[in-house]
N, C-alpha and C. Protein backbone atom coordinates (compact mmCIF):
# COMPACT_ATOMS: atom_id res chain seq x y z
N UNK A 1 0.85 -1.17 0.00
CA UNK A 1 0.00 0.00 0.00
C UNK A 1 0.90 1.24 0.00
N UNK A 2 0.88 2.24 -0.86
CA UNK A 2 1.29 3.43 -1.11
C UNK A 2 0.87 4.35 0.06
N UNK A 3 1.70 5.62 0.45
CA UNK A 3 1.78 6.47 1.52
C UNK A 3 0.35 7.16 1.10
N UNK A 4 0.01 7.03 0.06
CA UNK A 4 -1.10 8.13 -0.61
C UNK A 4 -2.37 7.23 -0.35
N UNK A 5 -2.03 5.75 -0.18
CA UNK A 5 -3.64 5.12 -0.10
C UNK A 5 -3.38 4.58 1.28
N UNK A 6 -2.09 4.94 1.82
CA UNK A 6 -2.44 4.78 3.69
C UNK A 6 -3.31 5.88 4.31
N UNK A 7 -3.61 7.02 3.68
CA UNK A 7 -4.06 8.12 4.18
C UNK A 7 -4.98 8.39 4.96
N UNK A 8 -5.42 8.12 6.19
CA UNK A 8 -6.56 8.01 7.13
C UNK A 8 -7.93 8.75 5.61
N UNK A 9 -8.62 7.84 6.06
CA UNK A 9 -10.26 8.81 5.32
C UNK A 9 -11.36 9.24 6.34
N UNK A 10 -11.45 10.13 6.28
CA UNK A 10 -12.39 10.71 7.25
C UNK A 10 -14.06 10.77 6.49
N UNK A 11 -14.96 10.85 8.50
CA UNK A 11 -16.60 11.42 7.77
C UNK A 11 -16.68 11.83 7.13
N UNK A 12 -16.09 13.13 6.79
CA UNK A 12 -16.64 14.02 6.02
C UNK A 12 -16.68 13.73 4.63
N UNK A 13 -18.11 14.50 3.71
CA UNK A 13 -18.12 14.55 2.42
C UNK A 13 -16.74 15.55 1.63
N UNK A 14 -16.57 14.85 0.24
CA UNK A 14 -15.88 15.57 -0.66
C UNK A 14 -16.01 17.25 -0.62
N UNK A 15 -15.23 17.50 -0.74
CA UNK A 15 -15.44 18.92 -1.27
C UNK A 15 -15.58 18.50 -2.68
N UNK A 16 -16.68 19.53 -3.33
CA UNK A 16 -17.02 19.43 -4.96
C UNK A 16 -15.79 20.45 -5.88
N UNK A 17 -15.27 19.76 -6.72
CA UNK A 17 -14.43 20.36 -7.13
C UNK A 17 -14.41 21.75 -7.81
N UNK A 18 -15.44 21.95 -8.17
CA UNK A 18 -15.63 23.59 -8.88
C UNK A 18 -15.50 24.49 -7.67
N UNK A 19 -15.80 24.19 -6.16
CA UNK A 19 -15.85 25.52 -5.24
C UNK A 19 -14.03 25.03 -4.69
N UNK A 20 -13.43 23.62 -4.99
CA UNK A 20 -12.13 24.13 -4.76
C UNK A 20 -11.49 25.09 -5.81
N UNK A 21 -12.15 24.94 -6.77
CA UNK A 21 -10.66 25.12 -7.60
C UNK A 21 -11.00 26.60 -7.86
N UNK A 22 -11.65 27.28 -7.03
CA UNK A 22 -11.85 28.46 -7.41
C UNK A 22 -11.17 29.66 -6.11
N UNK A 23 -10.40 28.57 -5.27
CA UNK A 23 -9.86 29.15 -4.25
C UNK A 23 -8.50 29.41 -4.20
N UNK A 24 -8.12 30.70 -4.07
CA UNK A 24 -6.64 31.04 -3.89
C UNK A 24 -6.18 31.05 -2.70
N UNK A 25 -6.81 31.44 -1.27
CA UNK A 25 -6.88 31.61 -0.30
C UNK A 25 -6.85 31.04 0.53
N UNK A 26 -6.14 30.40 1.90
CA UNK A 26 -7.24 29.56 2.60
C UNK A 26 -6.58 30.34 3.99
N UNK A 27 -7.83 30.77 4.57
CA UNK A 27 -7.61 31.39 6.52
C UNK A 27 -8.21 30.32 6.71
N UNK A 28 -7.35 30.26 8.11
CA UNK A 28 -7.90 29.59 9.11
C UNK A 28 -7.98 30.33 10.64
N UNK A 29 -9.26 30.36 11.25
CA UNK A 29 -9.24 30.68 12.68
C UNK A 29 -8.31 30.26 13.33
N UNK A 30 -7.45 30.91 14.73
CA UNK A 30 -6.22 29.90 15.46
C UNK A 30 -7.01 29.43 16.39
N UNK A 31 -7.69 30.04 17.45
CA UNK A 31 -8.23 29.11 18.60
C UNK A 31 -9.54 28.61 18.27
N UNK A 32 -9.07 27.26 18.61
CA UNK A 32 -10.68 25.92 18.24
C UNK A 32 -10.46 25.74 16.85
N UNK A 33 -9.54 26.10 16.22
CA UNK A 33 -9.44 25.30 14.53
C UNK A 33 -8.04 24.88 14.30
N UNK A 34 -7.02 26.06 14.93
CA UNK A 34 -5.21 25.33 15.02
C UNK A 34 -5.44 24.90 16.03
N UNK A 35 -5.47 25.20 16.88
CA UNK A 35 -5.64 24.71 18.63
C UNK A 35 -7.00 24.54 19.11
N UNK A 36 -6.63 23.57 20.02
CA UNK A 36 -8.14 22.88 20.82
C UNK A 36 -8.39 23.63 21.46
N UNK A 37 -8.11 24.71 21.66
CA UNK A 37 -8.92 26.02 22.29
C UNK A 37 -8.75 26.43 23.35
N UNK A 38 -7.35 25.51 23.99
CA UNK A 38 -6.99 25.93 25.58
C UNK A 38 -6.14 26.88 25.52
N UNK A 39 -5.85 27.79 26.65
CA UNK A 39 -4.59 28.64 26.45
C UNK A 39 -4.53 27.93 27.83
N UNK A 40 -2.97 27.88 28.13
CA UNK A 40 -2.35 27.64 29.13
C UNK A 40 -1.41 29.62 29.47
N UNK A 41 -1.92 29.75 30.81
CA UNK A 41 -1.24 30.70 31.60
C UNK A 41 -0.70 30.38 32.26
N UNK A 42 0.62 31.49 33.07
CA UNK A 42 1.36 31.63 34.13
C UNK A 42 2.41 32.42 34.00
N UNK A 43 3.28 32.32 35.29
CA UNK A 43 4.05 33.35 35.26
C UNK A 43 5.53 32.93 35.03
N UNK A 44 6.06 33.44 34.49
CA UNK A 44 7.61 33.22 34.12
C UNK A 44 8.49 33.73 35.67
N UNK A 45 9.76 33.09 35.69
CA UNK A 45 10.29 33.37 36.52
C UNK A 45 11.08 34.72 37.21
N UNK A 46 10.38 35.41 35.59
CA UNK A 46 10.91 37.22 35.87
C UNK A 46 9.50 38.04 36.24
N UNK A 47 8.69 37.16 36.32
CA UNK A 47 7.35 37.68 36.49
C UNK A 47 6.31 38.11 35.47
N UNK A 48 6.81 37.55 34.32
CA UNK A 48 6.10 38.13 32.98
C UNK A 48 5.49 37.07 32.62
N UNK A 49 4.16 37.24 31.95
CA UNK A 49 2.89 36.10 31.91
C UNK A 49 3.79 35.41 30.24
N UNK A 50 3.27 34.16 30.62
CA UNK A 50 3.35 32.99 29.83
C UNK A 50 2.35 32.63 29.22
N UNK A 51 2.27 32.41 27.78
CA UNK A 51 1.12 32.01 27.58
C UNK A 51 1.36 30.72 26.07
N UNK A 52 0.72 29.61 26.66
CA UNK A 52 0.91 28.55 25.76
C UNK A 52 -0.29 27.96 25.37
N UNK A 53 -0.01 27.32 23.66
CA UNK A 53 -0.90 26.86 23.20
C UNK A 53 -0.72 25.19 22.73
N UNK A 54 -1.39 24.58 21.99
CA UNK A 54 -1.38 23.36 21.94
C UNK A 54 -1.51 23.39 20.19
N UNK A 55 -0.70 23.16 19.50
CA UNK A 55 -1.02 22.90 17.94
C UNK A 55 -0.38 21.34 17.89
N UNK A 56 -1.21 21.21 16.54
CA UNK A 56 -1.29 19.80 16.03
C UNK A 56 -0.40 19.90 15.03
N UNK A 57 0.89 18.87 14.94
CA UNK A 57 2.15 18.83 14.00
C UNK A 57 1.05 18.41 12.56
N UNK A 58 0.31 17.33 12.87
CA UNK A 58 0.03 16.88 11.22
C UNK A 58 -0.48 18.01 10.42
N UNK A 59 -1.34 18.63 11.37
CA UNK A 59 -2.18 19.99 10.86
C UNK A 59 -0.80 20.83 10.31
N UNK A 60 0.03 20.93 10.71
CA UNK A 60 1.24 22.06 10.57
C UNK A 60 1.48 21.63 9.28
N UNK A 61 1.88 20.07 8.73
CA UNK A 61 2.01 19.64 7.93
C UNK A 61 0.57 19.96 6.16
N UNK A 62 -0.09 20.42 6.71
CA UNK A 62 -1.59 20.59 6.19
C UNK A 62 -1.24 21.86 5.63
N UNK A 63 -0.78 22.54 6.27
CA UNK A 63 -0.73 23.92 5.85
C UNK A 63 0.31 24.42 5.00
N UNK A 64 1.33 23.24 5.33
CA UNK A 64 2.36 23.31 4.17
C UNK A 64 2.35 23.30 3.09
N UNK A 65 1.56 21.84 3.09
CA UNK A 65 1.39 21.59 1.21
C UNK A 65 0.42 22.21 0.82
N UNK A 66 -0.25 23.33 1.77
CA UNK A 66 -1.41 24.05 0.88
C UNK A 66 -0.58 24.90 -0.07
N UNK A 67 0.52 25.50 0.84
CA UNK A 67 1.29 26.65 0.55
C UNK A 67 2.50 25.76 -0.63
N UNK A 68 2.79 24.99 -1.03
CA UNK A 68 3.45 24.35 -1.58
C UNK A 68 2.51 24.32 -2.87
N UNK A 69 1.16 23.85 -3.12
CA UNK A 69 0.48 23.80 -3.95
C UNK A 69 0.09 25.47 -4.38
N UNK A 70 0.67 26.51 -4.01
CA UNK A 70 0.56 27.56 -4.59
C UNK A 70 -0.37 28.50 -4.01
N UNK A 71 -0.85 28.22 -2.62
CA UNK A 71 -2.42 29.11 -1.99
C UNK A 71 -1.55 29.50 -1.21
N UNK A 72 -2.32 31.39 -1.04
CA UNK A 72 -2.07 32.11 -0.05
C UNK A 72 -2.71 31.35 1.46
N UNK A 73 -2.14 31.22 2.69
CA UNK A 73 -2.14 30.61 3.94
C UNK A 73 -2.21 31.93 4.76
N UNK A 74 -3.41 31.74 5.54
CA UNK A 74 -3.58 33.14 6.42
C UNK A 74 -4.03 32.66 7.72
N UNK A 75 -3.40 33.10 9.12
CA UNK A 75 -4.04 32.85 10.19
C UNK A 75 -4.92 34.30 10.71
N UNK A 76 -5.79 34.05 11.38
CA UNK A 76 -6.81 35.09 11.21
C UNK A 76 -7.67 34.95 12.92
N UNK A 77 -6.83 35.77 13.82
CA UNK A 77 -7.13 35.58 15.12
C UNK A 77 -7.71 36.59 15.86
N UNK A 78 -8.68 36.36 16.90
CA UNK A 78 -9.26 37.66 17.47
C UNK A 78 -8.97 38.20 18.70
N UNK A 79 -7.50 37.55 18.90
CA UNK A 79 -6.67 37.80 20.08
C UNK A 79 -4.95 37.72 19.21
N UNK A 80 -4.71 38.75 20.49
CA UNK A 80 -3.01 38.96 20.26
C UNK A 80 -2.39 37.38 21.23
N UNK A 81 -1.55 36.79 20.41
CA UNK A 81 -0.41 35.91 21.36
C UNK A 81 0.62 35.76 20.26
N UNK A 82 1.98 35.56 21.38
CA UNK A 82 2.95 35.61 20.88
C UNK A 82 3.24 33.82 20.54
N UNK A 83 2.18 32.73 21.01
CA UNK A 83 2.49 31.50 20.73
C UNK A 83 1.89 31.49 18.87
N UNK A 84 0.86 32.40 18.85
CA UNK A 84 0.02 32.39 17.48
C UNK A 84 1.33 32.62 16.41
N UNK A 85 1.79 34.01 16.72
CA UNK A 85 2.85 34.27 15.82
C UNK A 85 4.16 33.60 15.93
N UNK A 86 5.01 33.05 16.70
CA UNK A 86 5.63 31.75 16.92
C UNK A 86 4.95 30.66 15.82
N UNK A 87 4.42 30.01 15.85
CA UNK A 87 4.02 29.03 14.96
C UNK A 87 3.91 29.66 13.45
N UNK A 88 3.09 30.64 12.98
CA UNK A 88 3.13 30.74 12.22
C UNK A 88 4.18 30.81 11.50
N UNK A 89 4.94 31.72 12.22
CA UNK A 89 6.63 31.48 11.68
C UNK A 89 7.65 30.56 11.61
N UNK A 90 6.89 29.21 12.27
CA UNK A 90 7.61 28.02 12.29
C UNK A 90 6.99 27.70 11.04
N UNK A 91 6.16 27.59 10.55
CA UNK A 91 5.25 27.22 9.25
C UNK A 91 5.48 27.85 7.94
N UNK A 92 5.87 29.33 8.26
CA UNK A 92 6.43 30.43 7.20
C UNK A 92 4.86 30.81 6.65
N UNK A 93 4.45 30.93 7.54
CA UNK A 93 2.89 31.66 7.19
C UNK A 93 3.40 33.11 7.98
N UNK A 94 3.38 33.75 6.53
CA UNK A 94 3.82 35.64 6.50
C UNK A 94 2.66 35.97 6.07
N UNK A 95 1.31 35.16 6.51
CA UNK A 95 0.11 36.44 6.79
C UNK A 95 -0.89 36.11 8.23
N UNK A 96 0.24 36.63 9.12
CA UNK A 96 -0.72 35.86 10.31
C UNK A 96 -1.22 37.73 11.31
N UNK A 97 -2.50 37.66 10.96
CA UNK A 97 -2.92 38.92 11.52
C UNK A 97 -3.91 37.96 13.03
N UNK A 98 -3.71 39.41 13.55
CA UNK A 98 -4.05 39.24 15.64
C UNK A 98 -4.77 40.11 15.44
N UNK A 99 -6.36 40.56 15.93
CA UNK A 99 -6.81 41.67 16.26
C UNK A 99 -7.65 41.34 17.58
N UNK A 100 -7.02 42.40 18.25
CA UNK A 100 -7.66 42.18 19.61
C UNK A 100 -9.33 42.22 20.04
N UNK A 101 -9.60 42.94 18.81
CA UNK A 101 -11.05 43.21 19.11
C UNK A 101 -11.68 42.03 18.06
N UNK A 102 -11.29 41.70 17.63
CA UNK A 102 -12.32 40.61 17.12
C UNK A 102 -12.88 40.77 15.96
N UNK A 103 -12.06 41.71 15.06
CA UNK A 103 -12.50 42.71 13.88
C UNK A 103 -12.25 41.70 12.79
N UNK A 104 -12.15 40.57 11.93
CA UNK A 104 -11.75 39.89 11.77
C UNK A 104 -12.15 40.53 9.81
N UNK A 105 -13.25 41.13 10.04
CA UNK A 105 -13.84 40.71 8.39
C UNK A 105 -13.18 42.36 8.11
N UNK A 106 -12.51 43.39 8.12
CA UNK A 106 -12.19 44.59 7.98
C UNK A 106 -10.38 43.94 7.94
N UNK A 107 -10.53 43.13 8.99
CA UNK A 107 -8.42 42.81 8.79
C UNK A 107 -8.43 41.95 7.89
N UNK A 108 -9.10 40.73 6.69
CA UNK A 108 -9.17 40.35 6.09
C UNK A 108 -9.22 40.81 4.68
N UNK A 109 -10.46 42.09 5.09
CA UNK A 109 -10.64 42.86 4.06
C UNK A 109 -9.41 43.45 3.18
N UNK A 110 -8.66 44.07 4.29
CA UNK A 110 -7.12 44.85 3.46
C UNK A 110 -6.26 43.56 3.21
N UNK A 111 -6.35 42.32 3.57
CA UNK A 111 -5.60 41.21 2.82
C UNK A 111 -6.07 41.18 1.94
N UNK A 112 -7.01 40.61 1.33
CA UNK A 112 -7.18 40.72 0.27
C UNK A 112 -7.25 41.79 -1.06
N UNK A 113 -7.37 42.62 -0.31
CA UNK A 113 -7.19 44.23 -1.25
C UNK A 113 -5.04 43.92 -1.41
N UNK A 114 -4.62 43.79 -0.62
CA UNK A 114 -2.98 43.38 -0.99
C UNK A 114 -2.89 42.39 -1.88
N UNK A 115 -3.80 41.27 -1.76
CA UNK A 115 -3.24 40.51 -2.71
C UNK A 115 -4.09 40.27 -4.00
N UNK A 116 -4.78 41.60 -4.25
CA UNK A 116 -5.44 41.37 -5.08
C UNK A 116 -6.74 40.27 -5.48
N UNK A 117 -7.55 39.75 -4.36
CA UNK A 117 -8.28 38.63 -4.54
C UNK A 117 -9.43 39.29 -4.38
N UNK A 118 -10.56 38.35 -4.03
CA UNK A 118 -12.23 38.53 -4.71
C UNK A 118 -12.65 37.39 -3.19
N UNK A 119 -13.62 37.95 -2.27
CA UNK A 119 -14.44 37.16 -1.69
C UNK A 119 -14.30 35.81 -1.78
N UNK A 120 -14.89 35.82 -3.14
CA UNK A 120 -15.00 34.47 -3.76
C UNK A 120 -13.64 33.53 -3.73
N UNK A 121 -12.90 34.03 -3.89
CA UNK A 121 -11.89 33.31 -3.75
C UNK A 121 -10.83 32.65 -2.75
N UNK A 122 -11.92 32.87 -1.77
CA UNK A 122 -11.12 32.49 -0.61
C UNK A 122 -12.34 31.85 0.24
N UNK A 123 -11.11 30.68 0.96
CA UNK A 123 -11.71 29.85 2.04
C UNK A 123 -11.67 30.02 3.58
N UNK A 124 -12.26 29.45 3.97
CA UNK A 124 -12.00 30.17 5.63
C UNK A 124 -12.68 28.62 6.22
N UNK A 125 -11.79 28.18 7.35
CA UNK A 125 -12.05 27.13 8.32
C UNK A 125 -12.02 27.60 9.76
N UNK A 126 -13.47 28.20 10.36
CA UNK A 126 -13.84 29.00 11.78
C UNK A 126 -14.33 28.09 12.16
N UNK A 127 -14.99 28.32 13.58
CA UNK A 127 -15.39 27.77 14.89
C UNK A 127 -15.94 28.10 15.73
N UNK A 128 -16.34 29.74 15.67
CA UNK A 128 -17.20 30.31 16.69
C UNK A 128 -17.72 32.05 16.11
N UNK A 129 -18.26 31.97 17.31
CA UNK A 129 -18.96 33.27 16.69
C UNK A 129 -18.08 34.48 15.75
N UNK A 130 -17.28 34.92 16.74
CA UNK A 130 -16.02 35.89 15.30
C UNK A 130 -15.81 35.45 14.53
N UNK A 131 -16.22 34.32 13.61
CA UNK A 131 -16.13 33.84 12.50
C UNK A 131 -17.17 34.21 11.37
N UNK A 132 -17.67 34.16 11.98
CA UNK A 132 -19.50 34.20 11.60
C UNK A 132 -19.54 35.43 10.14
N UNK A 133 -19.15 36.47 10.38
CA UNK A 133 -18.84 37.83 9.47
C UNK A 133 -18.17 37.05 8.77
N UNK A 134 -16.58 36.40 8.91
CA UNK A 134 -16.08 36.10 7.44
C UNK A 134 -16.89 35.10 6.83
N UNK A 135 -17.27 33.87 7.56
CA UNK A 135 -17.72 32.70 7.16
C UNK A 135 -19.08 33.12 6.11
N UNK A 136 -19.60 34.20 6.44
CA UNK A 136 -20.75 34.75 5.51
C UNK A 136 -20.26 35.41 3.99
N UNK A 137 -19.17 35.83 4.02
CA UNK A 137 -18.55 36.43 2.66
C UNK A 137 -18.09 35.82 2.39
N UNK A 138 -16.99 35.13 2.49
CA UNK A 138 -15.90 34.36 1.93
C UNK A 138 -16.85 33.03 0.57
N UNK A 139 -16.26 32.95 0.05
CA UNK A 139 -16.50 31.72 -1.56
C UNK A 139 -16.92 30.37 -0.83
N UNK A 140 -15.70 30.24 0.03
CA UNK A 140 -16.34 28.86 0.46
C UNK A 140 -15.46 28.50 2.15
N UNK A 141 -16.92 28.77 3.23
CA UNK A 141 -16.92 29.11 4.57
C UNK A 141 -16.96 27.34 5.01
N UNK A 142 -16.16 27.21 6.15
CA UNK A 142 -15.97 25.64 6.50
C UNK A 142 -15.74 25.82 8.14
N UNK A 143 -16.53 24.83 8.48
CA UNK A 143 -16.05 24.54 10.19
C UNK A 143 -16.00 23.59 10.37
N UNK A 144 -14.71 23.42 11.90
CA UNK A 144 -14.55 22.52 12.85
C UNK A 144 -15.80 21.45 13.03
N UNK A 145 -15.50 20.09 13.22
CA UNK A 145 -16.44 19.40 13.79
C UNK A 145 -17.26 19.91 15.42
N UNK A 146 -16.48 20.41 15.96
CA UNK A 146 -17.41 20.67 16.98
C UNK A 146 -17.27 22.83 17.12
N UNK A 147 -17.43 23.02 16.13
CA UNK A 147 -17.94 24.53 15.79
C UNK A 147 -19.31 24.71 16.54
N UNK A 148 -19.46 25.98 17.01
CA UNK A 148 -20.84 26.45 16.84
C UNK A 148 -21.79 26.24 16.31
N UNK A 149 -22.90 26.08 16.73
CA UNK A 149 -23.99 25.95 15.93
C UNK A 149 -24.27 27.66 14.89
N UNK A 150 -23.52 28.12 15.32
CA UNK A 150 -23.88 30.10 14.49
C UNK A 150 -22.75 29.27 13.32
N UNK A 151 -21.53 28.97 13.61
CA UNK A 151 -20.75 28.86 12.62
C UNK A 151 -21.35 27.41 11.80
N UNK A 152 -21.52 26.47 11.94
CA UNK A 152 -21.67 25.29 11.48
C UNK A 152 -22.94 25.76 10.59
N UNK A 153 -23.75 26.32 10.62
CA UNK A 153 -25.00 27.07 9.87
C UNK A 153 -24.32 27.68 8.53
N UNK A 154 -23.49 28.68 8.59
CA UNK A 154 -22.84 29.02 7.49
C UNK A 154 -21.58 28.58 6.88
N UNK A 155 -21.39 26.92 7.51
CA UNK A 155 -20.15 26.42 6.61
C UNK A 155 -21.15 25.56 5.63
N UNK A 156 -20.58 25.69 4.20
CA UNK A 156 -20.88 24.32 3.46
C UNK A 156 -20.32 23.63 3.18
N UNK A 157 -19.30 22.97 4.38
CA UNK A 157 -18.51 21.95 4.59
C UNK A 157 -17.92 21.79 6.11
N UNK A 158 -18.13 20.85 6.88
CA UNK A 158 -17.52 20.68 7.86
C UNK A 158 -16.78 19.90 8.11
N UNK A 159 -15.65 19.50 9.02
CA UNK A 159 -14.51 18.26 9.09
C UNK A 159 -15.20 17.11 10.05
N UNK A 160 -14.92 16.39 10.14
CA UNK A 160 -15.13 15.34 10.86
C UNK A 160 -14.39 15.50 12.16
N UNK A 161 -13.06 15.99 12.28
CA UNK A 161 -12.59 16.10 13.31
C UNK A 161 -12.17 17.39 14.14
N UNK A 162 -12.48 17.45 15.24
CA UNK A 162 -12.17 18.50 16.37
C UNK A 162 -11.19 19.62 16.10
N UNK A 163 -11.57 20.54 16.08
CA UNK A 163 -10.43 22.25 16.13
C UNK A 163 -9.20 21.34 17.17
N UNK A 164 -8.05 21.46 16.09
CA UNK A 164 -6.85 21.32 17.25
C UNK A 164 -6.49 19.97 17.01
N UNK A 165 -7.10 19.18 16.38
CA UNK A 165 -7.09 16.86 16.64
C UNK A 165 -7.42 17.02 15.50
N UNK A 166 -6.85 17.35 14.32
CA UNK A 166 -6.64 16.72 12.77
C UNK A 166 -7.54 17.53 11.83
N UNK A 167 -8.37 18.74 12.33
CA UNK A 167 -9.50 19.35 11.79
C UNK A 167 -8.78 20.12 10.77
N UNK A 168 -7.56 20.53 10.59
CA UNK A 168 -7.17 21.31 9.59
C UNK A 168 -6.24 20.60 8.64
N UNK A 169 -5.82 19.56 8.90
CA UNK A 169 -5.19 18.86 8.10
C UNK A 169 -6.60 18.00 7.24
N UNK A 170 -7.60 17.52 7.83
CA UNK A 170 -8.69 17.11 7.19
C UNK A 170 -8.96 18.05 6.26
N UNK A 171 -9.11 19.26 6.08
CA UNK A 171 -9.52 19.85 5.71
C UNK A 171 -8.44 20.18 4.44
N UNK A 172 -7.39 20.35 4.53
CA UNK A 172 -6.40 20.37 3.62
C UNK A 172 -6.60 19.28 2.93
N UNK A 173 -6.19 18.00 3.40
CA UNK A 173 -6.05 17.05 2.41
C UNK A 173 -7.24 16.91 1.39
N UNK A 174 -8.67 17.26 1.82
CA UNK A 174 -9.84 17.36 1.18
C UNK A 174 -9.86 18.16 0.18
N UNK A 175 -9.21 19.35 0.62
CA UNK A 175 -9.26 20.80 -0.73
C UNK A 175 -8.39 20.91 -1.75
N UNK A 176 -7.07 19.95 -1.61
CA UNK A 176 -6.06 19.53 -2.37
C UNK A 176 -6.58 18.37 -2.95
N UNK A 177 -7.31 17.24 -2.21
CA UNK A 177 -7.94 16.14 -3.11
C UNK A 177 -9.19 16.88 -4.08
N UNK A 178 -9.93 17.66 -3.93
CA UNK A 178 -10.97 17.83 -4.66
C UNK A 178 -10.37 19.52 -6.09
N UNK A 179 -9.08 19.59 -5.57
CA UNK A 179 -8.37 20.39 -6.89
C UNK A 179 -7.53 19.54 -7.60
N UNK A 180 -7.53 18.15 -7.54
CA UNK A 180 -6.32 17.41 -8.42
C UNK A 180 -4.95 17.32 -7.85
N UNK A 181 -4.97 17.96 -6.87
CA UNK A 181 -3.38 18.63 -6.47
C UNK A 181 -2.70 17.75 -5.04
N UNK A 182 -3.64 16.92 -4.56
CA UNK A 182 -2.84 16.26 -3.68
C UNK A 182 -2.08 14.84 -3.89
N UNK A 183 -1.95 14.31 -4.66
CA UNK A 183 -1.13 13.38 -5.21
C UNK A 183 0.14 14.47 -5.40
N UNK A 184 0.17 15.13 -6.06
CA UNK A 184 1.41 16.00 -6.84
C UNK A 184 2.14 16.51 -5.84
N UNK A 185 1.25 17.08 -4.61
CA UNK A 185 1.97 17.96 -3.66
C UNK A 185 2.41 17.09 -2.63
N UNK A 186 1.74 16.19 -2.20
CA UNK A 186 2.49 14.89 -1.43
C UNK A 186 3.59 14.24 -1.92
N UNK A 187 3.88 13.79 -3.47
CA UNK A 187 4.48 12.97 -3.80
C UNK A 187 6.00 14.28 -3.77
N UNK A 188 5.64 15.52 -4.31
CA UNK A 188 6.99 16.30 -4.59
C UNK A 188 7.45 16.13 -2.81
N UNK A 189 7.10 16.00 -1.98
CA UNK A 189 7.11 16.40 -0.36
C UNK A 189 7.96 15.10 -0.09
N UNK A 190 7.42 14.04 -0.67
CA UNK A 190 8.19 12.06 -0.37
C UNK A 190 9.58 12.50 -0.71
N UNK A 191 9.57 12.54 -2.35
CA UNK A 191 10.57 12.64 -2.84
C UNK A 191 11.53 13.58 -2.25
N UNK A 192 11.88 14.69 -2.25
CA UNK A 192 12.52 15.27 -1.25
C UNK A 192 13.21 15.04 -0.49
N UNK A 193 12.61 13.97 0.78
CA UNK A 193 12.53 12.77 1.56
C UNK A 193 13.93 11.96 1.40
N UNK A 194 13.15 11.72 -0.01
CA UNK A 194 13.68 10.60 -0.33
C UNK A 194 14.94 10.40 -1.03
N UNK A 195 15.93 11.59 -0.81
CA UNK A 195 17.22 11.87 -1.52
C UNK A 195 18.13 11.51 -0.49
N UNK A 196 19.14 10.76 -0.70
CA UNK A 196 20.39 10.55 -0.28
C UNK A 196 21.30 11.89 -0.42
């Protein structure tokens, strides 16, 4: 059996290929869609607050070959942390916006005015209510298995698995399988690998 037909298959339905392939974009919410939604606090030994999160390596891996297959990768958070921007930069995701207030569809807005894109052309994988505004514009709006019922209303696609436990890598491998592009972007990723 090939690495490509070991591939866990999940609940969820296909994405239909005409609303992938019309996506340049893909945000993802950070808390409850990268992370299971805990923050860990405390205090450092100089007295300055600590603050840790929990991300999922395969998911990290998810976001790679999106960005490998040629899509802009955006994290899109309604809180400032320095673990959010840490990761992203372990990932080389250079569009990771924080807004403290929760402004999410106005800080999106001027991304896309930078990179020149269209609503339509972009995906978004949320989880709770500050989602809700993008998940209503965006081409094609997607949530967490255990999302909101406000958000799960306006995704037309949801993952099978939990914000934080494989929900964004599900979701990748789905949007790359339903554009043609995940055979190609896995196999260039083996090979690589696979050099002496």
């Amino acid at each position: 059996m090939s690495p490509l037909e070991g591939e866990p298959v999940t609940g969820a339905p296909p994405i239909p290929p005409e609303l992938a392939r019309r996506v340049r974009m893909v945000v993802f919410d950070v808390d409850g869609v990268l992370t299971d939604a805990g923050v860990y606090l405390g205090k450092g030994s100089d007295g300055s607050t600590v603050e840790l999160k929990r991300f999922d390596i395969q998911d990290g891996l998810g976001v790679k070959l999106l960005m490998r297959a040629g899509l802009v990768v955006a994290f899109l958070s309604g809180r400032t942390s320095e673990a959010t921007a840490l990761r992203a930069a372990e990932l080389g995701v250079s569009e990771c916006l924080q807004d403290d207030g929760a402004r999410k569809l106005s800080v999106l807005r001027d991304l896309l005015t930078r990179h020149d894109l269209e609503w339509s052309e972009v995906a978004m994988l949320g989880d709770d209510l500050p989602d809700v505004p993008v998940l209503e514009r965006v081409g094609f709006p997607a949530a967490v298995a255990n999302a909101t019922p406000e958000a799960r209303e306006h995704a037309r696609w949801c993952t099978s698995a939990e914000g934080g436990r494989g929900a964004v890598r599900e979701f990748c491998r789905a949007l790359l399988l339903a554009r043609g592009e995940w055979e190609r972007v896995v196999g260039e990723y083996l090979d690589e690998r696979a050099l002496d």
